[in-house]
N, C-alpha and C. Protein backbone atom coordinates (compact mmCIF):
# COMPACT_ATOMS: atom_id res chain seq x y z
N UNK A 1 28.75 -19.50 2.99
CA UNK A 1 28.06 -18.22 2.95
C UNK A 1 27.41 -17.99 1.59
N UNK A 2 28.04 -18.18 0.76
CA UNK A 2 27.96 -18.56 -0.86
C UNK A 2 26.09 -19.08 -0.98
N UNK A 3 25.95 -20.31 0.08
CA UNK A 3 24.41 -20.88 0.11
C UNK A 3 23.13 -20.36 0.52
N UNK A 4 23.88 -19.68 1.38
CA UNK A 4 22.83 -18.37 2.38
C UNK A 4 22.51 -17.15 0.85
N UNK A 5 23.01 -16.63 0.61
CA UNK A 5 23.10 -15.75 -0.44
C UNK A 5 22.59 -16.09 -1.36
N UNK A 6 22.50 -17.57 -2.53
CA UNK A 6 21.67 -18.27 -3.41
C UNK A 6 20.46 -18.28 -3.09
N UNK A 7 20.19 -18.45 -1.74
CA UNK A 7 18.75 -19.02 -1.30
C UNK A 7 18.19 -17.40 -1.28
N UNK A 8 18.84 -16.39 -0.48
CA UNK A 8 18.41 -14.88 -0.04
C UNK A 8 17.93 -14.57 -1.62
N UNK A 9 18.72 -14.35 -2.61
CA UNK A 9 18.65 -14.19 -4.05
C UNK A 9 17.47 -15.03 -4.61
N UNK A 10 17.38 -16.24 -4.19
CA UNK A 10 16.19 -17.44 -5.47
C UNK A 10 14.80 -16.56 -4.69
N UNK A 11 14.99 -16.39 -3.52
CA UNK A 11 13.80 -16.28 -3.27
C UNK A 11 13.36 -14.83 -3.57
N UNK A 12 13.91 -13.68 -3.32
CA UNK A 12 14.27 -12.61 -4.26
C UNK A 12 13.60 -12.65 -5.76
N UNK A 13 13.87 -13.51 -6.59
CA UNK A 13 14.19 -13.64 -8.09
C UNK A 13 12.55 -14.25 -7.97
N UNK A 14 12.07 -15.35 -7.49
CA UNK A 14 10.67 -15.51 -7.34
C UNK A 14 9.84 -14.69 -6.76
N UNK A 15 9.78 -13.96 -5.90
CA UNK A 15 8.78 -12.87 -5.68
C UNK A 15 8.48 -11.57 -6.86
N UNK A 16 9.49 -11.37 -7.52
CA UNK A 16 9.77 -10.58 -8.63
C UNK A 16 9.51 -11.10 -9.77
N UNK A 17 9.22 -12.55 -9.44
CA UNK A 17 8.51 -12.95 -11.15
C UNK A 17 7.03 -13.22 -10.98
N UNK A 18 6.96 -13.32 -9.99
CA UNK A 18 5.53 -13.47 -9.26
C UNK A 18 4.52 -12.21 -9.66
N UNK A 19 5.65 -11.26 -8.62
CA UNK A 19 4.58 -9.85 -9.26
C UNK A 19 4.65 -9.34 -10.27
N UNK A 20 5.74 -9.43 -11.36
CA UNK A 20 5.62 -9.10 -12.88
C UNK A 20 4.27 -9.69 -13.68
N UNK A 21 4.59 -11.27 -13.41
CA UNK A 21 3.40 -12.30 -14.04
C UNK A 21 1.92 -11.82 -13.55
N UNK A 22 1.75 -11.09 -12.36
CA UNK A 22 0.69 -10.83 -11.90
C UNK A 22 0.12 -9.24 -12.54
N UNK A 23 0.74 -8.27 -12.17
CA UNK A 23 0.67 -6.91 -13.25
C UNK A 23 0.60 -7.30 -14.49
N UNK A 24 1.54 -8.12 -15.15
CA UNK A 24 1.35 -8.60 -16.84
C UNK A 24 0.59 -8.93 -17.06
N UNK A 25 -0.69 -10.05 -16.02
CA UNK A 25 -2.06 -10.26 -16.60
C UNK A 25 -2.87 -9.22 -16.33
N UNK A 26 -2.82 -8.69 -14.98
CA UNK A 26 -3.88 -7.50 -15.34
C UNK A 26 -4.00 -6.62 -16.44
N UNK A 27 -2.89 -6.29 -17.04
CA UNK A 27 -2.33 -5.40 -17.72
C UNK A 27 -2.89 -5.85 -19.10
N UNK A 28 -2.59 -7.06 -19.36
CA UNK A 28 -3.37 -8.39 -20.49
C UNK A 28 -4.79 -8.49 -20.57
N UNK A 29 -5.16 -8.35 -19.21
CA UNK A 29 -7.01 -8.22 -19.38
C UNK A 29 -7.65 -7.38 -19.46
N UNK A 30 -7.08 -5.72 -19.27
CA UNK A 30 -7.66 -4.39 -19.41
C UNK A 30 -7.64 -4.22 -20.86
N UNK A 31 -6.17 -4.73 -21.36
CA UNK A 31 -6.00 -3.96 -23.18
C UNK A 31 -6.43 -5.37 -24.04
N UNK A 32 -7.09 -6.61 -23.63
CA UNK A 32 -7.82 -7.34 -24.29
C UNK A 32 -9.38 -6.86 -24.31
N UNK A 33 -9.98 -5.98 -23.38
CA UNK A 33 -11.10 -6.51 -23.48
C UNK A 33 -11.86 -5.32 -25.14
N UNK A 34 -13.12 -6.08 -25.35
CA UNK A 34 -13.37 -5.29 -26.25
C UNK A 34 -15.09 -5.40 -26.12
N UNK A 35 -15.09 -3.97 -26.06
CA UNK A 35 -16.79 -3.33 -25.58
C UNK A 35 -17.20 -2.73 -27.02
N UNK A 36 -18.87 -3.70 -27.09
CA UNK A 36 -19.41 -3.60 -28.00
C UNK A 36 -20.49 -3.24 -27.68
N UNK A 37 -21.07 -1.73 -28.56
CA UNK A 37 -22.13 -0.66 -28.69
C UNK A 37 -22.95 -1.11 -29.43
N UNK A 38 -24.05 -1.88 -29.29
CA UNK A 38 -25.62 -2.04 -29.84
C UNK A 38 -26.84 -1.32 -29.04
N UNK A 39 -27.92 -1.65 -30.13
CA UNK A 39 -29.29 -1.26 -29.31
C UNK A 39 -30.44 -2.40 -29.39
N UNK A 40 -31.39 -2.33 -29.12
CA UNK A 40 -32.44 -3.35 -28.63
C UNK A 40 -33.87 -2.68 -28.03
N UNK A 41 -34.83 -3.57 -28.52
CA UNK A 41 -36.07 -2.94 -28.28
C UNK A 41 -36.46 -3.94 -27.79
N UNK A 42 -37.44 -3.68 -26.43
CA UNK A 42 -38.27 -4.89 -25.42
C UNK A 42 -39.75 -4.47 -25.15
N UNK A 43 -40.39 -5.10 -25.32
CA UNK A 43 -41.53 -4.81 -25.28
C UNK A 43 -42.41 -5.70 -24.10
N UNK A 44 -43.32 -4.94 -23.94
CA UNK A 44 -44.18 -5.51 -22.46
C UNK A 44 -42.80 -5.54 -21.25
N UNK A 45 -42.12 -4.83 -20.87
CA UNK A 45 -41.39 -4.75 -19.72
C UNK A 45 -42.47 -3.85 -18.87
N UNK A 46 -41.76 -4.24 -17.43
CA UNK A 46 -42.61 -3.86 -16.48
C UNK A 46 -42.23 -2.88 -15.77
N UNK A 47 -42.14 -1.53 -15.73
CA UNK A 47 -41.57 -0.46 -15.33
C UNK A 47 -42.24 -0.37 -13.96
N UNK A 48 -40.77 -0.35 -12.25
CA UNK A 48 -41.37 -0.16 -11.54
C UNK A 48 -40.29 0.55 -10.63
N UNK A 49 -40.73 0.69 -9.69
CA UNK A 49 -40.16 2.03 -8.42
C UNK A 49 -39.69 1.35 -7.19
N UNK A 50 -39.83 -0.21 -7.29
CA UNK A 50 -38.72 -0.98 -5.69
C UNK A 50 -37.76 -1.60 -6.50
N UNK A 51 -36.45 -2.05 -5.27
CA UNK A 51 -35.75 -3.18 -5.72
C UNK A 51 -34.61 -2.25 -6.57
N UNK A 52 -34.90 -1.15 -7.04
CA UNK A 52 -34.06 -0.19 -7.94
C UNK A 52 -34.41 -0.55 -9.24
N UNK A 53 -35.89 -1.06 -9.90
CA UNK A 53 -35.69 -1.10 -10.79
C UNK A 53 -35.65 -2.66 -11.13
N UNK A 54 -35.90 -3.10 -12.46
CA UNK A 54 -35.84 -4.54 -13.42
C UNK A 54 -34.84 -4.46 -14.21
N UNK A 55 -34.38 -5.69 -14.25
CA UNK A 55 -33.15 -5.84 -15.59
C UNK A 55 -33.97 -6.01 -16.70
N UNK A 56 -33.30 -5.31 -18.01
CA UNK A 56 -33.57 -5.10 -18.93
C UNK A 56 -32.86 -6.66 -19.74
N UNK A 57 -34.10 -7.35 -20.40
CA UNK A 57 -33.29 -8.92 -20.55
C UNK A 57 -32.47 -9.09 -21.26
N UNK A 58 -31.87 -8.47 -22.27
CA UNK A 58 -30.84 -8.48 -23.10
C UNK A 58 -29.65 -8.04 -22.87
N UNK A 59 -29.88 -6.89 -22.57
CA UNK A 59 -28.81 -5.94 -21.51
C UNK A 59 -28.38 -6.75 -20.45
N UNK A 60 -29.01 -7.29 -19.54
CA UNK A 60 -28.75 -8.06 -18.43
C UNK A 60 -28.02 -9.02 -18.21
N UNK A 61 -28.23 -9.65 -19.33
CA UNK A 61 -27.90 -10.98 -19.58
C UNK A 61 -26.09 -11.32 -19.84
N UNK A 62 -26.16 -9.69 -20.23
CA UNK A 62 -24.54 -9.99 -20.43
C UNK A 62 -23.35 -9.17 -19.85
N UNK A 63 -21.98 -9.84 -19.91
CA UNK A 63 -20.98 -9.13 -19.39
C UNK A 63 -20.63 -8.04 -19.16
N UNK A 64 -20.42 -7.36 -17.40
CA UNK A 64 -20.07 -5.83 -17.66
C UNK A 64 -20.69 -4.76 -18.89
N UNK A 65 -22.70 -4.89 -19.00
CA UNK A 65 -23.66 -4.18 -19.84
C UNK A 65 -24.09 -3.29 -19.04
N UNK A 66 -24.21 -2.35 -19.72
CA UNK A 66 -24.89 -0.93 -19.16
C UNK A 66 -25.85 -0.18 -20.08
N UNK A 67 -26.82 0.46 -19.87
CA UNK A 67 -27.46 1.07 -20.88
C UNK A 67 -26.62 2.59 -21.27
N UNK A 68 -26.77 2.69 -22.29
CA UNK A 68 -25.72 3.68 -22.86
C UNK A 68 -26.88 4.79 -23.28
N UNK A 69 -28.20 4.36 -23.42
CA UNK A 69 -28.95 5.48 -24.09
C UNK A 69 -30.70 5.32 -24.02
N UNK A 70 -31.76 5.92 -24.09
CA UNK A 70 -32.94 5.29 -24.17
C UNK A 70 -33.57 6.15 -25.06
N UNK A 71 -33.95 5.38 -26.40
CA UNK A 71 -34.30 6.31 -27.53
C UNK A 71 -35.78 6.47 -26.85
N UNK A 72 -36.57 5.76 -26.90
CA UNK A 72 -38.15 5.87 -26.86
C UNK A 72 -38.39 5.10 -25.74
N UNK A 73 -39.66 5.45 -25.21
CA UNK A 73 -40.32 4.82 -24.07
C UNK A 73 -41.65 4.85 -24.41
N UNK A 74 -42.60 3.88 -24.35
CA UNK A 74 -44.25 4.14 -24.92
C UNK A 74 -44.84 3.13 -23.71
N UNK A 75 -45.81 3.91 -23.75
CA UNK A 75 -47.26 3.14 -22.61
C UNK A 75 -47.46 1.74 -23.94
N UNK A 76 -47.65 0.32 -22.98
CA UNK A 76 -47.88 -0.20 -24.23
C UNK A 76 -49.37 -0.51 -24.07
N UNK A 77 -50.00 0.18 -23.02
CA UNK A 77 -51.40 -0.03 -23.59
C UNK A 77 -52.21 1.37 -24.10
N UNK A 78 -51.67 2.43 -23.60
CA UNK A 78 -52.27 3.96 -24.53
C UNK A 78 -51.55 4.13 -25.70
N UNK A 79 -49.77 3.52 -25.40
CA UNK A 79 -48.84 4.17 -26.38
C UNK A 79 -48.43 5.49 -26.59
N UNK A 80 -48.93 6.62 -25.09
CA UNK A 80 -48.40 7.02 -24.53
C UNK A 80 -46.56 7.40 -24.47
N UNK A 81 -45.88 8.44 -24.76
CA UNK A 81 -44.71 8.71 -24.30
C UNK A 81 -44.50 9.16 -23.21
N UNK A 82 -43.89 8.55 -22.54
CA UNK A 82 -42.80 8.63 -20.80
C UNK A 82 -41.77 9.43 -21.26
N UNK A 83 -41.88 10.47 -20.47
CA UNK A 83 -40.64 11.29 -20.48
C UNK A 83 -39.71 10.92 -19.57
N UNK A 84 -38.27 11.15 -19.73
CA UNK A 84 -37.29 11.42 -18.84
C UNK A 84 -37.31 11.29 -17.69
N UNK A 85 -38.10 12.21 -17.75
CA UNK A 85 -38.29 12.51 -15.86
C UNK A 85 -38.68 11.99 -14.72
N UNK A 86 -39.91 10.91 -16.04
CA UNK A 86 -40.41 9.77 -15.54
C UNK A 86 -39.80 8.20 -14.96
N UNK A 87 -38.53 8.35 -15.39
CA UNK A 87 -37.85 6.78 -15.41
C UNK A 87 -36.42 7.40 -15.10
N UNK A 88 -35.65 6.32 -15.16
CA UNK A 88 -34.20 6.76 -14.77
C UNK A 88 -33.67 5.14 -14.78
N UNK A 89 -31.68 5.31 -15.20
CA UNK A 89 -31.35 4.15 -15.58
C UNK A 89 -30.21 3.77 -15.15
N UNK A 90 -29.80 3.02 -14.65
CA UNK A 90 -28.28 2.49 -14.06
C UNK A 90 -28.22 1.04 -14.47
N UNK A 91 -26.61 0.45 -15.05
CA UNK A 91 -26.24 -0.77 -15.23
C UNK A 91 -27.23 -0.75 -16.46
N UNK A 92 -28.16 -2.00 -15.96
CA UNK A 92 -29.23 -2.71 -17.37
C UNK A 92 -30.14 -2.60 -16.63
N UNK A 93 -30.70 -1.38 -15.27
CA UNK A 93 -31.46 -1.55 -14.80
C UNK A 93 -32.71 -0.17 -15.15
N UNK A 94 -33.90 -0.44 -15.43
CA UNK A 94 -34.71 0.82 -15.77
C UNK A 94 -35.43 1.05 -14.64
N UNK A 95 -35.97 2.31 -13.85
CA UNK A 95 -36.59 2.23 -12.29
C UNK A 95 -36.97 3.38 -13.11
N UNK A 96 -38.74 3.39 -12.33
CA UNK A 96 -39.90 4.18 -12.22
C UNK A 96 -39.85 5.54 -11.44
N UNK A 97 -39.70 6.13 -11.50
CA UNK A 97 -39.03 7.73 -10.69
C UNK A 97 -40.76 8.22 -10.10
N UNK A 98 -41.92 7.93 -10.89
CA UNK A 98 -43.05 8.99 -10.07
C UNK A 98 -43.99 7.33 -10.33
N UNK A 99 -44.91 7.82 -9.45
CA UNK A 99 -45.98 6.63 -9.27
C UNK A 99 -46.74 6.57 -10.36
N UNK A 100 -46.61 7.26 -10.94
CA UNK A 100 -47.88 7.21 -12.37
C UNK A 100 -47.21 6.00 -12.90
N UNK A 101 -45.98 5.67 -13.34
CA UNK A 101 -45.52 5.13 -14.51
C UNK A 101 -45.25 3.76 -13.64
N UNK A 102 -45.69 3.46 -12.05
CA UNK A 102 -45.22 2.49 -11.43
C UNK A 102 -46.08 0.92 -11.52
N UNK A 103 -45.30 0.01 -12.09
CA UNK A 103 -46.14 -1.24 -12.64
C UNK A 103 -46.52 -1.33 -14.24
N UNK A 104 -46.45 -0.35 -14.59
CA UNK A 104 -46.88 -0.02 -15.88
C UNK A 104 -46.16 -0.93 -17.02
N UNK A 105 -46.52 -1.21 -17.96
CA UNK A 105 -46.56 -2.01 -19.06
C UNK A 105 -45.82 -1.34 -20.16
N UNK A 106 -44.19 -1.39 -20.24
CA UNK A 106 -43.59 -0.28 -21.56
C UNK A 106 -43.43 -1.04 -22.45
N UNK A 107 -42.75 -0.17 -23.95
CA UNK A 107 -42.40 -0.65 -25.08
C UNK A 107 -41.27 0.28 -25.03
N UNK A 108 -39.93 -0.26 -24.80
CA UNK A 108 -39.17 0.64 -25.25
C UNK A 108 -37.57 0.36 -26.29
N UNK A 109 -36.62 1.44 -26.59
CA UNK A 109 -35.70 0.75 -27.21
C UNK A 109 -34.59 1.64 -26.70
N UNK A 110 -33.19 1.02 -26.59
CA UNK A 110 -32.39 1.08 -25.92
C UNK A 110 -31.03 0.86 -26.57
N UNK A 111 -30.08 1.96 -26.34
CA UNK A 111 -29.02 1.40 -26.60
C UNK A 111 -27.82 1.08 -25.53
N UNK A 112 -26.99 -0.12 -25.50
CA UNK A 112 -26.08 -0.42 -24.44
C UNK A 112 -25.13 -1.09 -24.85
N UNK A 113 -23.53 -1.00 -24.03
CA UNK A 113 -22.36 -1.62 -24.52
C UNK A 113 -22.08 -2.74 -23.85
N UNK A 114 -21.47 -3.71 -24.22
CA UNK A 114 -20.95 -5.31 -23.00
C UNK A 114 -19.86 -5.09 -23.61
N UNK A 115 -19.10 -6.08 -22.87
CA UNK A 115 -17.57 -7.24 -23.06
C UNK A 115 -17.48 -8.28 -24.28
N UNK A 116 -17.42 -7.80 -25.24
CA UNK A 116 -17.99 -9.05 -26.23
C UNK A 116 -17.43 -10.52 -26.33
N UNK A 117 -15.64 -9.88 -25.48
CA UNK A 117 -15.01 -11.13 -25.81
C UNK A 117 -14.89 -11.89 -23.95
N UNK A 118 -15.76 -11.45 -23.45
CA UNK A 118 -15.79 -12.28 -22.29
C UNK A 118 -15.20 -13.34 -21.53
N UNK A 119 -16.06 -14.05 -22.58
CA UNK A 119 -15.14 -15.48 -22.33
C UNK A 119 -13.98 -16.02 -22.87
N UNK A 120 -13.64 -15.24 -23.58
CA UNK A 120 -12.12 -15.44 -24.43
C UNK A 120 -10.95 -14.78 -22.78
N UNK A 121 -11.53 -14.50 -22.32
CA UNK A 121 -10.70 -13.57 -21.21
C UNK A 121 -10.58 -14.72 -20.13
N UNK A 122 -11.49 -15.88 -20.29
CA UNK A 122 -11.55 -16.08 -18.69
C UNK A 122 -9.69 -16.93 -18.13
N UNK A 123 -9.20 -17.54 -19.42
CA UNK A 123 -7.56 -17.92 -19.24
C UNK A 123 -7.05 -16.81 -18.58
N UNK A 124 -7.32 -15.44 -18.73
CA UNK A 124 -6.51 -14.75 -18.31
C UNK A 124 -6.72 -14.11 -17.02
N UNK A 125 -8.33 -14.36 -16.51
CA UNK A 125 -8.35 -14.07 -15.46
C UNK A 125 -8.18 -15.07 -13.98
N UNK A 126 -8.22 -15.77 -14.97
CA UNK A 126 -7.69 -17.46 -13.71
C UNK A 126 -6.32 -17.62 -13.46
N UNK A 127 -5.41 -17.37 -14.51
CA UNK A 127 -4.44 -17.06 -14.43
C UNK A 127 -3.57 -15.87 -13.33
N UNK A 128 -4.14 -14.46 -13.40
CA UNK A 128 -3.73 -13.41 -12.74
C UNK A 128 -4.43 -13.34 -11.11
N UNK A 129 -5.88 -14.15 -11.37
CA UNK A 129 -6.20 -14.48 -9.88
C UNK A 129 -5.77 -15.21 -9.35
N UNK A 130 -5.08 -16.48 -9.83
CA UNK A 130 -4.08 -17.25 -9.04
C UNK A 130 -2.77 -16.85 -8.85
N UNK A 131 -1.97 -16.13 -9.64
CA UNK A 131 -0.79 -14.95 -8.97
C UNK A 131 -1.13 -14.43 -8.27
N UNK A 132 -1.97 -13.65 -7.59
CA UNK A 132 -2.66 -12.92 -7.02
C UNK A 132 -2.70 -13.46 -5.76
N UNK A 133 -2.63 -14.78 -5.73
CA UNK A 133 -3.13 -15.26 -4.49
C UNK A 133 -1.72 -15.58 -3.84
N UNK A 134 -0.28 -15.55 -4.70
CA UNK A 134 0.98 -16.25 -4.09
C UNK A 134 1.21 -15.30 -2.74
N UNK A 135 1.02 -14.09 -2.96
CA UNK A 135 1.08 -13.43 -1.37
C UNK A 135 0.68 -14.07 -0.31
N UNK A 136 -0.36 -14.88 -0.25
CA UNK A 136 -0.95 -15.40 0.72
C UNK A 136 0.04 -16.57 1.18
N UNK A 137 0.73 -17.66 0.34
CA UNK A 137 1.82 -18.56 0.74
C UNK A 137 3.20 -18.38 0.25
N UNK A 138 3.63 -16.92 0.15
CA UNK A 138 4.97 -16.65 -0.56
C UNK A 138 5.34 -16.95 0.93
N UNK A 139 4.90 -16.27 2.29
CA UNK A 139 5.88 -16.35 3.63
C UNK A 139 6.20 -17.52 3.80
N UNK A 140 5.29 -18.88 3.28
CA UNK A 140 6.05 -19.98 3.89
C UNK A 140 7.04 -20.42 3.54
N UNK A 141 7.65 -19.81 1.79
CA UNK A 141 9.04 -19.89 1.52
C UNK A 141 9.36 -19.00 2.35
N UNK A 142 9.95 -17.88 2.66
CA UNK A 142 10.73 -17.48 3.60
C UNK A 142 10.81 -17.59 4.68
N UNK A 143 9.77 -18.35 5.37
CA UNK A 143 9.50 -19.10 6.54
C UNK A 143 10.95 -20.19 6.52
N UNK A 144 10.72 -21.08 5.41
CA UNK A 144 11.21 -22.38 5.15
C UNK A 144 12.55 -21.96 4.88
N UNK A 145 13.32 -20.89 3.76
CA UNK A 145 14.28 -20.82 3.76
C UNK A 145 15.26 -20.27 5.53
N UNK A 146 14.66 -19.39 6.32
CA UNK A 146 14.85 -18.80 7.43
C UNK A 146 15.57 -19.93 8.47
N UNK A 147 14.33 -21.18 8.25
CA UNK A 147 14.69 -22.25 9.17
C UNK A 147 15.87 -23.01 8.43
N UNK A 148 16.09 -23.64 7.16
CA UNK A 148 17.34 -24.18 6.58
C UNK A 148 18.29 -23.11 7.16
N UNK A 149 18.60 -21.94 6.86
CA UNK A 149 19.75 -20.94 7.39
C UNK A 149 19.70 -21.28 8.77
N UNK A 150 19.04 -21.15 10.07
CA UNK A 150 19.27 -21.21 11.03
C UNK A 150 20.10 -23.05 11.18
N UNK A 151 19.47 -23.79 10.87
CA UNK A 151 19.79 -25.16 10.70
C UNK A 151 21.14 -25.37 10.40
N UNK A 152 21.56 -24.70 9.05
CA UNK A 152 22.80 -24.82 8.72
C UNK A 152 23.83 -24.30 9.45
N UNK A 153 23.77 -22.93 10.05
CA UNK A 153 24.28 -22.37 11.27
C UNK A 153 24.67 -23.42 12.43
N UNK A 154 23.48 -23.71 13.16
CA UNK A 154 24.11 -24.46 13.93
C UNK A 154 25.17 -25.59 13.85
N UNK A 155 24.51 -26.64 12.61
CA UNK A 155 25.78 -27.07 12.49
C UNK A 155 27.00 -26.64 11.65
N UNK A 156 27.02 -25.56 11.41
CA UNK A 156 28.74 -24.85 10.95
C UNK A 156 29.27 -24.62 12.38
N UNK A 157 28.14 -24.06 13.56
CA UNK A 157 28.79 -23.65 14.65
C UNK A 157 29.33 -25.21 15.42
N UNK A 158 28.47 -26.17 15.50
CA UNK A 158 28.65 -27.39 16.04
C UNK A 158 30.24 -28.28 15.11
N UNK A 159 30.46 -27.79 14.03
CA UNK A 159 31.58 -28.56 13.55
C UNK A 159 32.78 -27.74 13.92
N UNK A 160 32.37 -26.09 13.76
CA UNK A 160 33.83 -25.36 14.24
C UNK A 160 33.85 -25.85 15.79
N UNK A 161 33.12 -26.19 16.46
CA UNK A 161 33.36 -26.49 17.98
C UNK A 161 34.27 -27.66 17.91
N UNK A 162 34.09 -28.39 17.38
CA UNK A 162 34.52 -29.87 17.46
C UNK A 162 35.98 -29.74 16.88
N UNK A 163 36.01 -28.59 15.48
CA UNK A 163 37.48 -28.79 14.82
C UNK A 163 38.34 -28.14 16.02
N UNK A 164 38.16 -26.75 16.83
CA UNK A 164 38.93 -26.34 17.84
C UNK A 164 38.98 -27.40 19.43
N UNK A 165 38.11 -28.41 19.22
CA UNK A 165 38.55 -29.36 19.97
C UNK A 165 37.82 -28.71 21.85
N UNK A 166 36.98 -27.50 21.18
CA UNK A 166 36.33 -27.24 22.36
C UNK A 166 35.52 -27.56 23.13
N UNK A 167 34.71 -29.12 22.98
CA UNK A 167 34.16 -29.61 23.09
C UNK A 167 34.28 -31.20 24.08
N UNK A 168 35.03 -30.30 24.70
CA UNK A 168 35.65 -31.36 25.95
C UNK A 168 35.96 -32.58 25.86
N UNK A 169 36.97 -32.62 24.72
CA UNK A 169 37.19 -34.06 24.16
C UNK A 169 38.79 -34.55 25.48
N UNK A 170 39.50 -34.93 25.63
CA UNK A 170 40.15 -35.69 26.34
C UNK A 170 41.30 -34.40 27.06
N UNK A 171 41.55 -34.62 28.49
CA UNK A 171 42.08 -33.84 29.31
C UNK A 171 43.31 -34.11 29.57
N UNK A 172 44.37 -33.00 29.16
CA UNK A 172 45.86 -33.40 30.28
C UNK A 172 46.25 -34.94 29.83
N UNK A 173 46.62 -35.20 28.42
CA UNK A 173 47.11 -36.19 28.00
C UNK A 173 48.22 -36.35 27.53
């Protein structure tokens, strides 16, 4: 009974280190990461009104970037200022809000934050995505231990048969 109980327990003791190791990296990759606030000026971008908008190439280019701010916007062939009202911004993406400003040729400058240490992270996210995944084949240990217990059962039941001699061994002798 002693074996049944080791096995009930190991497997116990591994699911519980499983999901610690798995929370511990998430937990590892939220308070590692570190977001860095710059700005940037692009010139000749193409301000337009499908698609939601163009990535902004610097901004774009990198990890979890968003535009954080848009100092100036200029026509770059009148030099012209675009107001507000005119444009609008999500992610690293800039979109044309009224048809005047649609196709149009800007100069503008921008400020936005990324992930700086990105790729310093990726150990840790290969790591916690592969914990992540033991749910998917933790049942076939308890699959596997389920069947050893039943296994062992039978033969504890098959040897107590045999020690009480119930097993129709010799008659009236």
């Amino acid at each position: 009974m002693q074996f049944f109980t080791g096995i009930i327990v190991s497997i116990f003791m591994i699911g519980l280190i499983v999901m610690v190791f798995t929370l511990m990296g998430t937990r590892i990759e939220t308070a590692s990461i570190e977001t860095t606030t710059t700005n940037n000026s692009q010139n000749d971008f193409t301000l337009t009104s499908t698609g939601g908008g163009n990535n902004l190439t610097v901004c774009g280019a990198l990890h979890n970037s968003l535009i954080t701010s848009i100092t100036t916007i200029l026509n770059s062939t009148s030099g012209e200022t675009i107001g507000s009202g005119n444009y609008s911004y999500s992610d690293c993406k800039l979109l044309a809000l009224t048809d005047t400003y649609n196709n149009s040729k800007v100069n503008l400058t921008y400020g936005y934050s990324y992930y700086s240490n990105y790729d310093a992270l990726a150990p840790i996210r290969a790591t916690t995505s592969e914990m992540a995944d033991v749910p998917d084949w933790f049942g076939l240990f308890i699959l596997m231990g389920a069947m050893i217990v039943i296994i062992l059962m039978v033969v504890l039941i098959i040897s107590a048969i045999k020690q009480a001699n119930m097993g129709g061994g010799t008659v009236g002798g």
